[in-house]
PDB file of N, CA and C in Angstrom:
ATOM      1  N   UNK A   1      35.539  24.230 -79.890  1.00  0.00           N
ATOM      2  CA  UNK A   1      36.772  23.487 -79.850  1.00  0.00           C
ATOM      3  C   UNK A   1      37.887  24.345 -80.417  1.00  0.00           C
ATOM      4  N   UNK A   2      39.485  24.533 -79.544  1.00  0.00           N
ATOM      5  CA  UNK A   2      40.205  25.116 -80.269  1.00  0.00           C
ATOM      6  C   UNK A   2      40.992  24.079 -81.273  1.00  0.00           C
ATOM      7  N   UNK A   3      41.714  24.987 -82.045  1.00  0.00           N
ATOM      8  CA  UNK A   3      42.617  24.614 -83.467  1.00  0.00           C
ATOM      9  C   UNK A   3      43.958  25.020 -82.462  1.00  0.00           C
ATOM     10  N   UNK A   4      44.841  24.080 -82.324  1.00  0.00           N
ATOM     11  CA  UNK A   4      46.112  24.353 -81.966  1.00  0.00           C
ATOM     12  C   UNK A   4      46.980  24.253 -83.120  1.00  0.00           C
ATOM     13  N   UNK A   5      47.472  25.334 -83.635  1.00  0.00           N
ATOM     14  CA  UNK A   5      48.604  25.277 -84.697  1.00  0.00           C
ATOM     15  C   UNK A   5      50.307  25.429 -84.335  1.00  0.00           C
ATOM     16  N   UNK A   6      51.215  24.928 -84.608  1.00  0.00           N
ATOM     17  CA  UNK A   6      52.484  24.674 -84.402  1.00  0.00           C
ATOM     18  C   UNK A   6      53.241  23.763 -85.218  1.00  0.00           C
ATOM     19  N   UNK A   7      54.326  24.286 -85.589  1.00  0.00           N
ATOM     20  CA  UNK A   7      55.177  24.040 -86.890  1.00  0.00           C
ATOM     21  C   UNK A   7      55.550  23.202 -86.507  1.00  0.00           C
ATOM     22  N   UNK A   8      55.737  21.979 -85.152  1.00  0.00           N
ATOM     23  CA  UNK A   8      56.419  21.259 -84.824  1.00  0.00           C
ATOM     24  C   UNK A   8      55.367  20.221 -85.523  1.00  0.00           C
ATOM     25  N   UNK A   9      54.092  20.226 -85.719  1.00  0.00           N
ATOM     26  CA  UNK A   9      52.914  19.448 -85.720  1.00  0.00           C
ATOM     27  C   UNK A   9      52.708  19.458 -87.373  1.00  0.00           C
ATOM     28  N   UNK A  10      53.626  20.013 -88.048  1.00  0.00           N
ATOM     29  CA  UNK A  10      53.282  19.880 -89.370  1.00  0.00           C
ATOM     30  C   UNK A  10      53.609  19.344 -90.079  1.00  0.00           C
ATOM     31  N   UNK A  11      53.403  18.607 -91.520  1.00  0.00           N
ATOM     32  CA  UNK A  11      54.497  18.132 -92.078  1.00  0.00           C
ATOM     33  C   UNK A  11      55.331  18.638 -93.124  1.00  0.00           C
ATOM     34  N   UNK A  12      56.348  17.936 -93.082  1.00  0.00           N
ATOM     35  CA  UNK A  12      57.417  18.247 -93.771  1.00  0.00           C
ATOM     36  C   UNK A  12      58.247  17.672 -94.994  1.00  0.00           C
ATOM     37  N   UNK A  13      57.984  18.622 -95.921  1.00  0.00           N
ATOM     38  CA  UNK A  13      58.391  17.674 -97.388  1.00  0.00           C
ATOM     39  C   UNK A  13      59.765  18.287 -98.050  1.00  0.00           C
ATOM     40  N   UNK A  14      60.616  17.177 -97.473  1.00  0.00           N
ATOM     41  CA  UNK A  14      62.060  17.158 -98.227  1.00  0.00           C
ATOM     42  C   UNK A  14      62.171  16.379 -99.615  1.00  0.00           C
ATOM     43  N   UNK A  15      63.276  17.091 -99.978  1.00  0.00           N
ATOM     44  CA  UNK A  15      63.422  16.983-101.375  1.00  0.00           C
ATOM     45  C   UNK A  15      64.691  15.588-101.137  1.00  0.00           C
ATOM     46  N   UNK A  16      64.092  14.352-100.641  1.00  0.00           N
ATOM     47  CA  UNK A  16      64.827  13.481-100.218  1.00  0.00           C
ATOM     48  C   UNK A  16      65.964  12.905-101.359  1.00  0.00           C
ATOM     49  N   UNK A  17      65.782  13.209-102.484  1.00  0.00           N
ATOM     50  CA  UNK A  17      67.366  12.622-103.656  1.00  0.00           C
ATOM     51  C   UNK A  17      67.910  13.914-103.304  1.00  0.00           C
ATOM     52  N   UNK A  18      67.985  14.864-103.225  1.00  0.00           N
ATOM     53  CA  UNK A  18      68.452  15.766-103.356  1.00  0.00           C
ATOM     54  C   UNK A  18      69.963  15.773-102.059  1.00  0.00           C
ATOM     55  N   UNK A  19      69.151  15.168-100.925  1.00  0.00           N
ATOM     56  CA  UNK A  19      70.348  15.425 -99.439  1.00  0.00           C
ATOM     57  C   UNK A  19      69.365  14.467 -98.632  1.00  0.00           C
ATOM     58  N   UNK A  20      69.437  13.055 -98.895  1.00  0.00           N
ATOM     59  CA  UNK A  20      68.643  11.918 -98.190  1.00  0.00           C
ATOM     60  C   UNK A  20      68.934  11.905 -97.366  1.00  0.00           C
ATOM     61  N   UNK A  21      70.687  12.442 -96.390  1.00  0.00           N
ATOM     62  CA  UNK A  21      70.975  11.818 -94.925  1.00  0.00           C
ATOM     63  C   UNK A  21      70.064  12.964 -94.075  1.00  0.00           C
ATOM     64  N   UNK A  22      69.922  13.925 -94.983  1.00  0.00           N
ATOM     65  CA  UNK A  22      69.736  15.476 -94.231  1.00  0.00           C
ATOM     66  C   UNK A  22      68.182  15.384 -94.045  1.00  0.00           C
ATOM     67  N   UNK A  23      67.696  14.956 -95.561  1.00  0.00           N
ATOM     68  CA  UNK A  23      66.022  14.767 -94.732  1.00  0.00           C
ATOM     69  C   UNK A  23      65.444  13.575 -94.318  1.00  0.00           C
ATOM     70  N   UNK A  24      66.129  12.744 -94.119  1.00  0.00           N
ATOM     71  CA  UNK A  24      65.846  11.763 -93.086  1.00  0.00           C
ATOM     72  C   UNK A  24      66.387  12.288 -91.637  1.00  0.00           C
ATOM     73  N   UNK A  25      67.218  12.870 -91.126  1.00  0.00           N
ATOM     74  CA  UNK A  25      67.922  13.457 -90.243  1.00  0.00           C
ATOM     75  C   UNK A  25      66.379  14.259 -89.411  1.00  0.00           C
ATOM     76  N   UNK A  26      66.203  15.221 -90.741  1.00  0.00           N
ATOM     77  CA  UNK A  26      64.962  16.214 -90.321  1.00  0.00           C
ATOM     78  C   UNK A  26      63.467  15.411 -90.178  1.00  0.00           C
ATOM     79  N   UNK A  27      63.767  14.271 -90.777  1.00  0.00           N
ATOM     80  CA  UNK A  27      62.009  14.066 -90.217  1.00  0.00           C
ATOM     81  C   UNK A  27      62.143  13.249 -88.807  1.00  0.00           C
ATOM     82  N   UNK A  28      63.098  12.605 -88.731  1.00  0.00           N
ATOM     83  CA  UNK A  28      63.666  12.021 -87.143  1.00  0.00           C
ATOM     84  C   UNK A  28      63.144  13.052 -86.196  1.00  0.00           C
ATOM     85  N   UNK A  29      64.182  14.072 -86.941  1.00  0.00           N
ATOM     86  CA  UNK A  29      64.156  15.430 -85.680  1.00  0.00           C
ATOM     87  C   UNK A  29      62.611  15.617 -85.442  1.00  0.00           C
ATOM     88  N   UNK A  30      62.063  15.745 -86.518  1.00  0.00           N
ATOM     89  CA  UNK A  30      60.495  16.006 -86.208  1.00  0.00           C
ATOM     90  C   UNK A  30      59.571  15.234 -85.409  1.00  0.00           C
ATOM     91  N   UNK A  31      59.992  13.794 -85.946  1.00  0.00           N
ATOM     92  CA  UNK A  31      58.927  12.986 -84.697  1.00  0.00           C
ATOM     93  C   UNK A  31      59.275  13.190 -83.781  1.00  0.00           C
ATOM     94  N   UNK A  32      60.385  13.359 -83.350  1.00  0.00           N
ATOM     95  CA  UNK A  32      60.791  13.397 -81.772  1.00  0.00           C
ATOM     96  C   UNK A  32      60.331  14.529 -81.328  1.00  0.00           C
ATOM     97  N   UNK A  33      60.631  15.569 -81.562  1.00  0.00           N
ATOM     98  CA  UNK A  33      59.881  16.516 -81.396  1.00  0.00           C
ATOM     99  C   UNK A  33      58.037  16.437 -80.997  1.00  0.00           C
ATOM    100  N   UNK A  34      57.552  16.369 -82.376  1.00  0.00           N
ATOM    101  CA  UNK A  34      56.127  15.956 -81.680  1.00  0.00           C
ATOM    102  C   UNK A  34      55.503  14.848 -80.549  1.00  0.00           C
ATOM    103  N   UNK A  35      56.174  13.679 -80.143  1.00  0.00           N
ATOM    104  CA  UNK A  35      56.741  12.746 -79.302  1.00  0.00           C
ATOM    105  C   UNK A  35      56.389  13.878 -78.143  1.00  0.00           C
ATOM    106  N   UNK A  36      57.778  14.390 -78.038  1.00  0.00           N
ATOM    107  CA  UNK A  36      57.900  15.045 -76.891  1.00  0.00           C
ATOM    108  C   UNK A  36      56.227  15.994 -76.438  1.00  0.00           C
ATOM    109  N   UNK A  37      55.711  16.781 -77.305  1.00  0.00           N
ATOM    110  CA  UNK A  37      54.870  17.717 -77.470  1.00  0.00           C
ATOM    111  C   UNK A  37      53.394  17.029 -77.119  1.00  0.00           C
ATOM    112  N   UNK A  38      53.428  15.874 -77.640  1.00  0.00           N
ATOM    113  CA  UNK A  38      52.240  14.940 -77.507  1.00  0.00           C
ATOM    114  C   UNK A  38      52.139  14.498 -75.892  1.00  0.00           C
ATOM    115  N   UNK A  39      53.647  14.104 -75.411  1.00  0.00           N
ATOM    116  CA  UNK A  39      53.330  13.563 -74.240  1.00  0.00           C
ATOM    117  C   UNK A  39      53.684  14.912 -73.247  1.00  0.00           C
ATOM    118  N   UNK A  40      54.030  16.427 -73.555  1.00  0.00           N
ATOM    119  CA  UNK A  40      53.976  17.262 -72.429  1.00  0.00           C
ATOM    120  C   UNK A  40      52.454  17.802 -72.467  1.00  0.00           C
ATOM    121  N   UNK A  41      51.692  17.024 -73.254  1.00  0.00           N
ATOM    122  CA  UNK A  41      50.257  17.609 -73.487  1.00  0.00           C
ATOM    123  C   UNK A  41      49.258  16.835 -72.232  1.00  0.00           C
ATOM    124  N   UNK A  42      49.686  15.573 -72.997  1.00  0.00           N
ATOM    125  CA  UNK A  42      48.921  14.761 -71.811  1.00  0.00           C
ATOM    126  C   UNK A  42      49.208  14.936 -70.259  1.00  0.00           C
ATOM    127  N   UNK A  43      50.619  15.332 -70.024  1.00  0.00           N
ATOM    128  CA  UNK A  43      50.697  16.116 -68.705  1.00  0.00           C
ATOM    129  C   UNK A  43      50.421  17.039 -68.128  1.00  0.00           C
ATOM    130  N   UNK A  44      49.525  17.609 -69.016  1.00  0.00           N
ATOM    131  CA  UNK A  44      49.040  19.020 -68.371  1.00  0.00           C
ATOM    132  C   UNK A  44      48.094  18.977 -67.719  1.00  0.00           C
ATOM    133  N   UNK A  45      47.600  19.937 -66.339  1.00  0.00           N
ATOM    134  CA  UNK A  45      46.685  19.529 -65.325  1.00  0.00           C
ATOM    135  C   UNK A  45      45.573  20.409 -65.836  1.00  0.00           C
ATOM    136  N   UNK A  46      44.270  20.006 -65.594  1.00  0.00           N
ATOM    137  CA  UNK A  46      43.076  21.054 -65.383  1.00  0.00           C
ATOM    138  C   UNK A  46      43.868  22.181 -65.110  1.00  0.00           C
ATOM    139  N   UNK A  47      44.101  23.002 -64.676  1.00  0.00           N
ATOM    140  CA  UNK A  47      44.300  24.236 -64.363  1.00  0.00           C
ATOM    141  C   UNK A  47      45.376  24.541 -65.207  1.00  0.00           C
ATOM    142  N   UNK A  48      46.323  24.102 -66.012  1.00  0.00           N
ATOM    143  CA  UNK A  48      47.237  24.235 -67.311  1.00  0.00           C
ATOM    144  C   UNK A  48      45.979  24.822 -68.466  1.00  0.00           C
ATOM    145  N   UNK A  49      45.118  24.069 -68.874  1.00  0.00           N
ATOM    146  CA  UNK A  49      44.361  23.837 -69.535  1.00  0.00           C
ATOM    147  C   UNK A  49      43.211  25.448 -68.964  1.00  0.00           C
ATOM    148  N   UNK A  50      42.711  25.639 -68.356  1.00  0.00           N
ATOM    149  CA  UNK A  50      41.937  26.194 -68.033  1.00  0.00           C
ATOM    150  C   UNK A  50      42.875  27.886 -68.292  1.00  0.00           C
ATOM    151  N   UNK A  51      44.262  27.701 -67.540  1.00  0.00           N
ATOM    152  CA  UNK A  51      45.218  28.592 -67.716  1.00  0.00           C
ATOM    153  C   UNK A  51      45.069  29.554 -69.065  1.00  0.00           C
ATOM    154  N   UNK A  52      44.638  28.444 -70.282  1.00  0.00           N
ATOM    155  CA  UNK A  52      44.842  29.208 -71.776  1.00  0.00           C
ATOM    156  C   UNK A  52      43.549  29.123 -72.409  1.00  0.00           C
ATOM    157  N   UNK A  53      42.494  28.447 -70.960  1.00  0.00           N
ATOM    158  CA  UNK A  53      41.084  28.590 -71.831  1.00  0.00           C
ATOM    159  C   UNK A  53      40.904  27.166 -72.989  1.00  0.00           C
ATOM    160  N   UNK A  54      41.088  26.472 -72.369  1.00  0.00           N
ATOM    161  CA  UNK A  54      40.840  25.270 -73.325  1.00  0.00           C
ATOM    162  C   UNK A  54      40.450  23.989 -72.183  1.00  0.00           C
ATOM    163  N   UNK A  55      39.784  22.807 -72.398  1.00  0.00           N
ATOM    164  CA  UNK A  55      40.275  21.866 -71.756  1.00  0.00           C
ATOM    165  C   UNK A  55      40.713  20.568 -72.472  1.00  0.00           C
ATOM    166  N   UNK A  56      40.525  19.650 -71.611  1.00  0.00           N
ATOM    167  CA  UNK A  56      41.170  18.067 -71.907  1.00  0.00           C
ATOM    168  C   UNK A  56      40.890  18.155 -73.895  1.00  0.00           C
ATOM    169  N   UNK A  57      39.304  17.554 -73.741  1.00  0.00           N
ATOM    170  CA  UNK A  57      38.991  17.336 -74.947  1.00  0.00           C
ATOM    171  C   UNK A  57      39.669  18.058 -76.315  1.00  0.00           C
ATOM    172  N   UNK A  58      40.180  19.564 -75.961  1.00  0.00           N
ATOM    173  CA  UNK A  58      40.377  20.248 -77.227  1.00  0.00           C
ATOM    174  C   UNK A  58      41.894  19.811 -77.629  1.00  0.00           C
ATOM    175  N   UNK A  59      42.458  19.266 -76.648  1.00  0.00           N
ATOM    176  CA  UNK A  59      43.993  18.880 -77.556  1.00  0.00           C
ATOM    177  C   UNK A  59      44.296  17.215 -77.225  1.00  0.00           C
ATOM    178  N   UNK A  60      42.613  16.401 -76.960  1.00  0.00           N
ATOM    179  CA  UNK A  60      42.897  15.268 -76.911  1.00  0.00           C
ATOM    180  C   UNK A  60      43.088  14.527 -77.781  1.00  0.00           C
ATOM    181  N   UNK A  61      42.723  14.937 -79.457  1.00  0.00           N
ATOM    182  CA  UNK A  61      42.995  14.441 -80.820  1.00  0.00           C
ATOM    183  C   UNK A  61      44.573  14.811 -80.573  1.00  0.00           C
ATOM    184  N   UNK A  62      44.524  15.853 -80.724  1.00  0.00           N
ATOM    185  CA  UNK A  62      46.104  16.011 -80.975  1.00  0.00           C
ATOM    186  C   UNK A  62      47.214  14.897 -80.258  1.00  0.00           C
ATOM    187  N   UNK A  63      46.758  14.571 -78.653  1.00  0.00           N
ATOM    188  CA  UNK A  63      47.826  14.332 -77.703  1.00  0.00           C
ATOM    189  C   UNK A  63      47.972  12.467 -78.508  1.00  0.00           C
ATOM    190  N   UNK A  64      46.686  12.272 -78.693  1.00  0.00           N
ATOM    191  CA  UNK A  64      46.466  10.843 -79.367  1.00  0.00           C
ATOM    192  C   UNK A  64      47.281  10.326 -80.196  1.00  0.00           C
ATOM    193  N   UNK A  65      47.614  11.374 -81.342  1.00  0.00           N
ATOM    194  CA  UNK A  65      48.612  10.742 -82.525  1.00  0.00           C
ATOM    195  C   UNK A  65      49.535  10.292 -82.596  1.00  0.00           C
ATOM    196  N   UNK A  66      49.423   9.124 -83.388  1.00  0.00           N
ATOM    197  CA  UNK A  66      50.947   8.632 -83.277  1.00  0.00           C
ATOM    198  C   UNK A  66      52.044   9.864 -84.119  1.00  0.00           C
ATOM    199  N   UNK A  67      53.176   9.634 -83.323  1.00  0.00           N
ATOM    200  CA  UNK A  67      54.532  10.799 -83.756  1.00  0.00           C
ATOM    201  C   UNK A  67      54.859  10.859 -85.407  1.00  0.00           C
ATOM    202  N   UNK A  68      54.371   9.868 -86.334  1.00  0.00           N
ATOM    203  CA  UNK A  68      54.456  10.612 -87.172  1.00  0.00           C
ATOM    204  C   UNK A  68      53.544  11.149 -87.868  1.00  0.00           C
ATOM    205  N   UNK A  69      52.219  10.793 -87.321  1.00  0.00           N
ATOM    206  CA  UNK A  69      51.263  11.670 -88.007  1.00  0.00           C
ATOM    207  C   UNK A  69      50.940  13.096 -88.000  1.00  0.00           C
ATOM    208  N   UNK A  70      51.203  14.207 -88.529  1.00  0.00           N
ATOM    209  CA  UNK A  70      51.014  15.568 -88.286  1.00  0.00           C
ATOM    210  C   UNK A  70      49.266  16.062 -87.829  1.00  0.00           C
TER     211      UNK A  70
END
């Protein structure tokens, strides 16, 4: 099974008293982001998948999560 790593998929710890509009701003930005990433996953065809040597199963945990879970 591969490990897909990507900074979009990680989480992120703001120093929220510090600039609350800014890291609330940034974790927005982030789910959406993974949102997006989750569902261009599930669109990928057998042959996407095969393309980089992986299939369905190895990024089907991933595609599963809800957006804010890293």
């Amino acid at each position: 099974m591969s490990i897909c790593t990507n900074d979009l998929m990680t989480n992120h710890h703001h120093d929220f008293f510090a600039h609350p509009l800014t890291s609330i701003a940034d974790v927005l930005h982030t789910w959406r982001q993974r949102y997006q990433r989750r569902v261009e996953l599930t669109q990928l065809s057998d042959k996407d998948f095969h393309d980089v040597g992986a299939s369905w199963s190895d990024f089907a945990c991933e595609a599963n999560k809800p957006f804010w879970q890293a």
